[in-house]
PDB file of N, CA and C in Angstrom:
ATOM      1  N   UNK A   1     -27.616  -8.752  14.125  1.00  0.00           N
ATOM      2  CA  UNK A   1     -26.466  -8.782  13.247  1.00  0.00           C
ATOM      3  C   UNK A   1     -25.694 -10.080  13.528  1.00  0.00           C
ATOM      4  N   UNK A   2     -25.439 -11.121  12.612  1.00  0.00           N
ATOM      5  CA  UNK A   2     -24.690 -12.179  12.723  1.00  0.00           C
ATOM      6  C   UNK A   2     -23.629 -11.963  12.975  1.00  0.00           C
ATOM      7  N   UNK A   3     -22.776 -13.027  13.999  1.00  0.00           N
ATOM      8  CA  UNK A   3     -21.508 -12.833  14.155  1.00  0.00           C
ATOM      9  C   UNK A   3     -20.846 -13.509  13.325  1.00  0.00           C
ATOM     10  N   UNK A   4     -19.677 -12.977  12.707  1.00  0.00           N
ATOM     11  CA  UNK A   4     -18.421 -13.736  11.983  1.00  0.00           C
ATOM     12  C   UNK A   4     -18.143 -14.938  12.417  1.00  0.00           C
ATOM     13  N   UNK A   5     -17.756 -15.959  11.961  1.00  0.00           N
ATOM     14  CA  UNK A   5     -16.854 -17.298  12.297  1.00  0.00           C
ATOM     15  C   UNK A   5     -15.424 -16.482  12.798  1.00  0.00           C
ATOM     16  N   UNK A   6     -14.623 -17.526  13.758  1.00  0.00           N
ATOM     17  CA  UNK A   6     -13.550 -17.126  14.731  1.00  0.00           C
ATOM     18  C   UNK A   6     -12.659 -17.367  13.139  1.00  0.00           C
ATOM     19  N   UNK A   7     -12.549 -18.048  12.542  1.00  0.00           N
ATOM     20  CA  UNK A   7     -11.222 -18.534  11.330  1.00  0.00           C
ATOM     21  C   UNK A   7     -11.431 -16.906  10.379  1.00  0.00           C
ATOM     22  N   UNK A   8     -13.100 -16.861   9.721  1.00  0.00           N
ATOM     23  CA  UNK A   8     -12.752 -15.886   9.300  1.00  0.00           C
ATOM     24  C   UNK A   8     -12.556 -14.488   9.556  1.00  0.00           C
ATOM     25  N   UNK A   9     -12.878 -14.287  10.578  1.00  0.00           N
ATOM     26  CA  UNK A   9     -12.269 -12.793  11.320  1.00  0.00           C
ATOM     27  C   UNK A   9     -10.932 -12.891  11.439  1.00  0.00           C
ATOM     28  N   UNK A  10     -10.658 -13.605  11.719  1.00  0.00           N
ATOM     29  CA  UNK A  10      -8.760 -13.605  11.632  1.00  0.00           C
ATOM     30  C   UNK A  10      -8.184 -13.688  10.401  1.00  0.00           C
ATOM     31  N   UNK A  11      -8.642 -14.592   9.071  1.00  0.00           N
ATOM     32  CA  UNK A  11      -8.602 -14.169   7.739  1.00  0.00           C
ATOM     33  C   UNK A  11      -8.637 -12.678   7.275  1.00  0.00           C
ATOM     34  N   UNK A  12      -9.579 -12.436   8.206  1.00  0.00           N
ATOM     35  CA  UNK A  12      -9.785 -10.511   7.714  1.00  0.00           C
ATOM     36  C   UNK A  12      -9.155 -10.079   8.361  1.00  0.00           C
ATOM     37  N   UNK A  13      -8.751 -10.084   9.642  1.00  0.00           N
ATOM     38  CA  UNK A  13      -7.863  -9.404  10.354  1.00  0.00           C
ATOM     39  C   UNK A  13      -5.998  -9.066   9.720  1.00  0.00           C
ATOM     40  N   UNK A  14      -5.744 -10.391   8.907  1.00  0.00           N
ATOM     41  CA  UNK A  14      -5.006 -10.925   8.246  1.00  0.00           C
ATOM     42  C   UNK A  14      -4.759  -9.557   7.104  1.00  0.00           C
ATOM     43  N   UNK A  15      -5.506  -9.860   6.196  1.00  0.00           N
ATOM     44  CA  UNK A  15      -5.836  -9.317   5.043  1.00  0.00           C
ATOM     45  C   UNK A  15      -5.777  -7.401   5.423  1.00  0.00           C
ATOM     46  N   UNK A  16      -6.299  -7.170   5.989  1.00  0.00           N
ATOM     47  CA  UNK A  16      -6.263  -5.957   6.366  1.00  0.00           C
ATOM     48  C   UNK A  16      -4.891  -5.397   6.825  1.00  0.00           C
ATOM     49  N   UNK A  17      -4.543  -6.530   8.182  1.00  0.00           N
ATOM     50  CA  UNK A  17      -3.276  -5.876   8.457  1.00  0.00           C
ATOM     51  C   UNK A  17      -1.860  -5.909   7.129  1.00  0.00           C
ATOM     52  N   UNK A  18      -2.145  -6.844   6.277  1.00  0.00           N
ATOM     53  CA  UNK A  18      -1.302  -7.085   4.878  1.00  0.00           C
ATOM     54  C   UNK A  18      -1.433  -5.646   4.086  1.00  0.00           C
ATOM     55  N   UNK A  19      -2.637  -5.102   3.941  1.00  0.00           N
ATOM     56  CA  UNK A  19      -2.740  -4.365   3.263  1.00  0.00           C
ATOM     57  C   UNK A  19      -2.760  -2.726   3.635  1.00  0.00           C
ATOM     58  N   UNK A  20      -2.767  -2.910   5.070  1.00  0.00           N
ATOM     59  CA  UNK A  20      -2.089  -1.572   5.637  1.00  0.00           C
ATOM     60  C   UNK A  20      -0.691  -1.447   5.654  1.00  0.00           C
ATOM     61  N   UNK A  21      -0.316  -2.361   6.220  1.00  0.00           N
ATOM     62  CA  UNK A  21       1.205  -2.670   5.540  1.00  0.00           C
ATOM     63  C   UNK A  21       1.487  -2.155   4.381  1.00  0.00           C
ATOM     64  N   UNK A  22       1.005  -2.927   3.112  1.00  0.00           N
ATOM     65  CA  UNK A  22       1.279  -2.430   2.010  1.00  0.00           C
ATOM     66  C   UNK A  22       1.140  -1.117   1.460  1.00  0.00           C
ATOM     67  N   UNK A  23       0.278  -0.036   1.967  1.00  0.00           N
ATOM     68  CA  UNK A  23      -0.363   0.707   1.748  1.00  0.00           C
ATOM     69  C   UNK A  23       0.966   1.634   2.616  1.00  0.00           C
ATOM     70  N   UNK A  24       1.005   1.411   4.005  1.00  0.00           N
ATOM     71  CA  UNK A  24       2.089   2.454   4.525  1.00  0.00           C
ATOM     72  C   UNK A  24       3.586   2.442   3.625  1.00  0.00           C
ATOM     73  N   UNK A  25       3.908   1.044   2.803  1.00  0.00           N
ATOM     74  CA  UNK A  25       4.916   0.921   1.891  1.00  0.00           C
ATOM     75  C   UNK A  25       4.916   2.100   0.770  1.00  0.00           C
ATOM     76  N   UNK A  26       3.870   1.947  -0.118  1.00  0.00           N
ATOM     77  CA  UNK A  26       3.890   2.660  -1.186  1.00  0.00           C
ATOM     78  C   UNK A  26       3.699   4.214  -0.961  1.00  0.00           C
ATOM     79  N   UNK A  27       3.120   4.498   0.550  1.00  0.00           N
ATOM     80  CA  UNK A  27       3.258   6.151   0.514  1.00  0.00           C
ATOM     81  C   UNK A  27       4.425   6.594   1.266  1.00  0.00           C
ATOM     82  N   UNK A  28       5.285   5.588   1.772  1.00  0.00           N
ATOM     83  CA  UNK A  28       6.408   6.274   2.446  1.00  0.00           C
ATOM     84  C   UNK A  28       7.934   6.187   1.376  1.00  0.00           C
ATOM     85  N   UNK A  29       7.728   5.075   0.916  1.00  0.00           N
ATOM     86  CA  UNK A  29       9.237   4.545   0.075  1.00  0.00           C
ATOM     87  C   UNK A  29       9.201   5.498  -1.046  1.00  0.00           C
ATOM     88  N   UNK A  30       8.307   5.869  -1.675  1.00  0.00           N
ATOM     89  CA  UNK A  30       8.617   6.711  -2.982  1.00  0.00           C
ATOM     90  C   UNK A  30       9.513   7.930  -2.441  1.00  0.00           C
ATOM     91  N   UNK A  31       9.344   8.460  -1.115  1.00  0.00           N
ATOM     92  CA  UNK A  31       9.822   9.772  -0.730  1.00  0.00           C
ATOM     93  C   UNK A  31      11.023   9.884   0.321  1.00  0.00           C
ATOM     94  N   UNK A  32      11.481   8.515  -0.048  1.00  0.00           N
ATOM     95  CA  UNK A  32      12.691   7.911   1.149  1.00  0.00           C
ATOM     96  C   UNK A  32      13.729   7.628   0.111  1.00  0.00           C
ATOM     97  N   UNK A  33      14.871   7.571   1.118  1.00  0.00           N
ATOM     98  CA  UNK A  33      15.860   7.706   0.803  1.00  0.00           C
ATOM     99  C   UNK A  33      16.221   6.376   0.150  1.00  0.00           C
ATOM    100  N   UNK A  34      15.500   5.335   0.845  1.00  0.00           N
ATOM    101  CA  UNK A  34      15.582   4.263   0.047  1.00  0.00           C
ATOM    102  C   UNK A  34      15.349   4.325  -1.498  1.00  0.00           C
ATOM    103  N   UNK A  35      13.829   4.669  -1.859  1.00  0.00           N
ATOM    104  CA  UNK A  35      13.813   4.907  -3.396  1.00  0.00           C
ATOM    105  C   UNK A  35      14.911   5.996  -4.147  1.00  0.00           C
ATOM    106  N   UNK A  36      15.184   6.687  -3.464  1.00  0.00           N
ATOM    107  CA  UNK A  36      16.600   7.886  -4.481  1.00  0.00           C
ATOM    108  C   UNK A  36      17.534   6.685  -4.303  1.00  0.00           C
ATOM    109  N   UNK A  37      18.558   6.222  -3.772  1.00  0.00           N
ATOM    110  CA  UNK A  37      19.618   5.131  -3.081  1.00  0.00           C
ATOM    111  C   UNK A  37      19.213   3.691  -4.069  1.00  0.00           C
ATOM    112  N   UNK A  38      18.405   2.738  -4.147  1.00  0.00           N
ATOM    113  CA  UNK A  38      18.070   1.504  -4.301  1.00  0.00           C
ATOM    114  C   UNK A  38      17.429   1.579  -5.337  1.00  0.00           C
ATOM    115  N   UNK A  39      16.116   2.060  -5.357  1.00  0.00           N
ATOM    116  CA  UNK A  39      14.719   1.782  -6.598  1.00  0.00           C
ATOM    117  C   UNK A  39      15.980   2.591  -8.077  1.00  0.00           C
ATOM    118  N   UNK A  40      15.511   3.964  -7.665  1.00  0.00           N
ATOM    119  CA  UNK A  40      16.054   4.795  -8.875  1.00  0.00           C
ATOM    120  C   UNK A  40      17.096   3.876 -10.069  1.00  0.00           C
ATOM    121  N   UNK A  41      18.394   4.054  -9.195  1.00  0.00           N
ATOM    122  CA  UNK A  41      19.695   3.603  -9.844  1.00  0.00           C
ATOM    123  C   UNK A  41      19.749   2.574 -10.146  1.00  0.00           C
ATOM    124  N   UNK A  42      18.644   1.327  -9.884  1.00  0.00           N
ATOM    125  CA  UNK A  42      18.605  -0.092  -9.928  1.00  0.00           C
ATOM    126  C   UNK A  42      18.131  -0.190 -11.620  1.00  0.00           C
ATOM    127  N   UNK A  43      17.047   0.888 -11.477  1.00  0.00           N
ATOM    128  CA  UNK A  43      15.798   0.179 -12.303  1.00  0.00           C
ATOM    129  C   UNK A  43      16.697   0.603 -14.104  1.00  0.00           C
ATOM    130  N   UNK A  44      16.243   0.150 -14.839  1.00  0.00           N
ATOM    131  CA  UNK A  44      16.902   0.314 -16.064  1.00  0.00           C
ATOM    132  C   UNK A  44      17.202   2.389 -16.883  1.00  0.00           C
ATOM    133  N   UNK A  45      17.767   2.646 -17.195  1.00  0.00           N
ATOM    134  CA  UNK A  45      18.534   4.184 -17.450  1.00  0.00           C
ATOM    135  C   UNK A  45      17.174   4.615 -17.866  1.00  0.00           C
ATOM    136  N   UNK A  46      16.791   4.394 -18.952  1.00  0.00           N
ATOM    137  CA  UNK A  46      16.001   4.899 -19.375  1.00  0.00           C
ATOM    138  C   UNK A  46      14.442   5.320 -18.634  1.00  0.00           C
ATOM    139  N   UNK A  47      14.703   4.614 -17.755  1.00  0.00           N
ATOM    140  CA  UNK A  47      13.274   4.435 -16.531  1.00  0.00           C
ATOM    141  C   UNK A  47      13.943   5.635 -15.316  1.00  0.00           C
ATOM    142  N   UNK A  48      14.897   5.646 -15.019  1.00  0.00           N
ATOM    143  CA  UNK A  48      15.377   6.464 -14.010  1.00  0.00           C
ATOM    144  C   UNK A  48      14.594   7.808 -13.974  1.00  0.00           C
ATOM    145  N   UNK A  49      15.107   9.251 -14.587  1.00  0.00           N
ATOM    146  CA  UNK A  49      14.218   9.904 -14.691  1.00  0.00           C
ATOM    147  C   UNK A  49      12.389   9.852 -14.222  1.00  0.00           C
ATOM    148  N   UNK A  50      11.861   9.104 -14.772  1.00  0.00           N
ATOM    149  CA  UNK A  50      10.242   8.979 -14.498  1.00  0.00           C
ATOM    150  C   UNK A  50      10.143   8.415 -13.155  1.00  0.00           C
ATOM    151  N   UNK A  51      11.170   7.451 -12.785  1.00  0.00           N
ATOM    152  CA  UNK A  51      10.761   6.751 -11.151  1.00  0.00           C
ATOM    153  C   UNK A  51      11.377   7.993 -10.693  1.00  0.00           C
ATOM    154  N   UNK A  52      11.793   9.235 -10.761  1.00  0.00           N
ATOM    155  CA  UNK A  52      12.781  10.058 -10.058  1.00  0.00           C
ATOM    156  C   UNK A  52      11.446  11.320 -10.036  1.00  0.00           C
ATOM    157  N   UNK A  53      10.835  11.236 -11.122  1.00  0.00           N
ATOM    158  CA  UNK A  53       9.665  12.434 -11.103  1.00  0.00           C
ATOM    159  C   UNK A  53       8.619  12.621  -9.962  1.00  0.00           C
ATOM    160  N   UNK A  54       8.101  13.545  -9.388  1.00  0.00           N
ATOM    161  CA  UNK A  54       7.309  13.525  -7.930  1.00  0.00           C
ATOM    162  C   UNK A  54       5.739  13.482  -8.955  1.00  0.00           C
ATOM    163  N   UNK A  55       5.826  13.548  -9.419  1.00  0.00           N
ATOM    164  CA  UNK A  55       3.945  12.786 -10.725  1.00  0.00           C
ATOM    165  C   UNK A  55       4.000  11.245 -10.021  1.00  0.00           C
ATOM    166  N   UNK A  56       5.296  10.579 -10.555  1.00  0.00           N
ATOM    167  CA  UNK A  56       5.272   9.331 -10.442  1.00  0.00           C
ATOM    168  C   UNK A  56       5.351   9.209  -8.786  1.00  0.00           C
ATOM    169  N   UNK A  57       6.175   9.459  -8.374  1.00  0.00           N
ATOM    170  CA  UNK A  57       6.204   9.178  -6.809  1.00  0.00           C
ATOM    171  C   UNK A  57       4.883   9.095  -6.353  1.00  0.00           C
ATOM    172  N   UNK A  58       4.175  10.612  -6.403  1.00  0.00           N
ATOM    173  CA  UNK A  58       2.756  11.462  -5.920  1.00  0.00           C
ATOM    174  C   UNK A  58       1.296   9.481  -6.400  1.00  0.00           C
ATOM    175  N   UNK A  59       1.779   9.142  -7.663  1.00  0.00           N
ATOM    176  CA  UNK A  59       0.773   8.169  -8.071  1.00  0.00           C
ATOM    177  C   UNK A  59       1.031   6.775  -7.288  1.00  0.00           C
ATOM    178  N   UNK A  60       2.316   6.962  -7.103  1.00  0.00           N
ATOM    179  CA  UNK A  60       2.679   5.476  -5.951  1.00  0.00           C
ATOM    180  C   UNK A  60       2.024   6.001  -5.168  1.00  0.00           C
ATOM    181  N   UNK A  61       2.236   7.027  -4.062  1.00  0.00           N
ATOM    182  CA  UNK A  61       1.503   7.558  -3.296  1.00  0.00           C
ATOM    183  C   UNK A  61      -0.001   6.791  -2.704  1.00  0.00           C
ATOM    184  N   UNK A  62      -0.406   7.665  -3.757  1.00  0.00           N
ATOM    185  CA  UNK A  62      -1.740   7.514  -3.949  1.00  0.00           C
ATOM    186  C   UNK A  62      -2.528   6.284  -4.102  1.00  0.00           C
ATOM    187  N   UNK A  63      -1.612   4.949  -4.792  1.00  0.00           N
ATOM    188  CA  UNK A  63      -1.998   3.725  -4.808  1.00  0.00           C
ATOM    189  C   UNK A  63      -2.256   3.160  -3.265  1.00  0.00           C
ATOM    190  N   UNK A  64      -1.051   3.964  -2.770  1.00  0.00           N
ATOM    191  CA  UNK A  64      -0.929   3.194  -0.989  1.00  0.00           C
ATOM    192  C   UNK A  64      -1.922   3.753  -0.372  1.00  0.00           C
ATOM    193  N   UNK A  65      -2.788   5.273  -0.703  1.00  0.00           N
ATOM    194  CA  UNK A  65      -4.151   5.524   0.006  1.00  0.00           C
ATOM    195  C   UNK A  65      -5.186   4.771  -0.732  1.00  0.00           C
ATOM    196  N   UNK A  66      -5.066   4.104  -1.901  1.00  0.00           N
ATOM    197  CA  UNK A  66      -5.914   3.039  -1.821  1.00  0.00           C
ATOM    198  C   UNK A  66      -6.170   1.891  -1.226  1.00  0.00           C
ATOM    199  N   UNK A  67      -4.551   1.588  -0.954  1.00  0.00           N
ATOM    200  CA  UNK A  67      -4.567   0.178  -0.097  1.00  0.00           C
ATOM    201  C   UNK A  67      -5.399   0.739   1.278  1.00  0.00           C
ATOM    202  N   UNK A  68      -5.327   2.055   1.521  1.00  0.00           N
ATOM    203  CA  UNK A  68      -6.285   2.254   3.230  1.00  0.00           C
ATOM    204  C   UNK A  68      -7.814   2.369   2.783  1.00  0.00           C
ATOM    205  N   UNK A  69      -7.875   2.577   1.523  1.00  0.00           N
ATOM    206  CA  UNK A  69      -9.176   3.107   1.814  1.00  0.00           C
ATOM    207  C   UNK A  69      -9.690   1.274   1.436  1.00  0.00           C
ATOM    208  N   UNK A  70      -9.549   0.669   0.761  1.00  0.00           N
ATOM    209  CA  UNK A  70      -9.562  -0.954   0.500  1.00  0.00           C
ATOM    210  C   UNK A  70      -9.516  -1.913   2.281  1.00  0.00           C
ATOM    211  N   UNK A  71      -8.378  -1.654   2.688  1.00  0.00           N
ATOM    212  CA  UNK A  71      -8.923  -1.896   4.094  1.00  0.00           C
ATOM    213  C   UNK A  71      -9.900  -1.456   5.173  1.00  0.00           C
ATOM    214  N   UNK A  72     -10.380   0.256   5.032  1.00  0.00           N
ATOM    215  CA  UNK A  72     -11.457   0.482   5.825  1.00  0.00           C
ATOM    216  C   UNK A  72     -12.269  -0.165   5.180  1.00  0.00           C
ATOM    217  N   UNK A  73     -12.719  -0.666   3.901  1.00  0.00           N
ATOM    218  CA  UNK A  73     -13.934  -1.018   3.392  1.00  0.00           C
ATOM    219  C   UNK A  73     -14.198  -2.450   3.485  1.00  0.00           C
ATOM    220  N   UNK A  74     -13.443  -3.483   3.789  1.00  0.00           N
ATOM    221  CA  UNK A  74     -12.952  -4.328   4.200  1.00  0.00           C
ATOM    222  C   UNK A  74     -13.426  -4.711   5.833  1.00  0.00           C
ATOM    223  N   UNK A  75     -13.063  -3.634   6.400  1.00  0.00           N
ATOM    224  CA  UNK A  75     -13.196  -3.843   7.877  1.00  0.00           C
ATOM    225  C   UNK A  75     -14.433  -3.139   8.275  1.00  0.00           C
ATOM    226  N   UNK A  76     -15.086  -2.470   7.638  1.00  0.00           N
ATOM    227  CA  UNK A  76     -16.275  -2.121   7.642  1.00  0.00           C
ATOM    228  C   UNK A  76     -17.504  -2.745   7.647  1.00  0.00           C
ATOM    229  N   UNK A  77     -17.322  -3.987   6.009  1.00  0.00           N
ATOM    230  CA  UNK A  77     -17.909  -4.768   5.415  1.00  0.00           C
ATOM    231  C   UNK A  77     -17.845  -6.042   6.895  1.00  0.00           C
ATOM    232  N   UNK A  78     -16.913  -6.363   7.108  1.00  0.00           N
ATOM    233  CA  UNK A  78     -16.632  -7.316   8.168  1.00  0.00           C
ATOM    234  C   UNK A  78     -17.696  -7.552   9.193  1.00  0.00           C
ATOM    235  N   UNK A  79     -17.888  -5.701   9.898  1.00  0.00           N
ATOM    236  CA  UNK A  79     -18.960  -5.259  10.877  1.00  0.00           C
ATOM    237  C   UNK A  79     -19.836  -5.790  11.034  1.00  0.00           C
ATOM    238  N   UNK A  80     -20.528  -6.011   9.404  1.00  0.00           N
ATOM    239  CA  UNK A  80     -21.845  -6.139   9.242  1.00  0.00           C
ATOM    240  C   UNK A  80     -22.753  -7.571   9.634  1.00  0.00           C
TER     241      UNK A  80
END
């Protein structure tokens, strides 16, 4: 099994840790106090309601278990 170059393992290392990041963002903020407080009341009246619905929250959610499952596959692929 070939080894990675030292630049791009740290590129991936990079990328991954960005996107776990991102990923712990979108499944924690929809259900924080931040989004009721900041997102909600910010975003335009007519939008309030739907960013306030747990459908919508539940699909942010769910985007951020994509960002994990995008990084295991990522760091998987890396392995090889």
């Amino acid at each position: 099994m070939p080894k990675l170059p030292p630049m791009r393992t740290m590129l991936l290392l990079a990328a991954i840790f960005y996107v776990c990041a991102a990923g712990w963002f979108f499944v924690l903020a929809p259900w924080s106090r931040f989004w009721a407080l900041l997102v909600v009341p910010r975003g335009p009246l007519w939008l309030a309601p739907i960013l306030d619905s747990p459908a919508v929250r539940g699909a942010i959610s769910g985007f951020g278990v994509l960002h994990f499952v995008a990084a295991y596959t990522w760091l998987a692929e890396g392995h090889r």
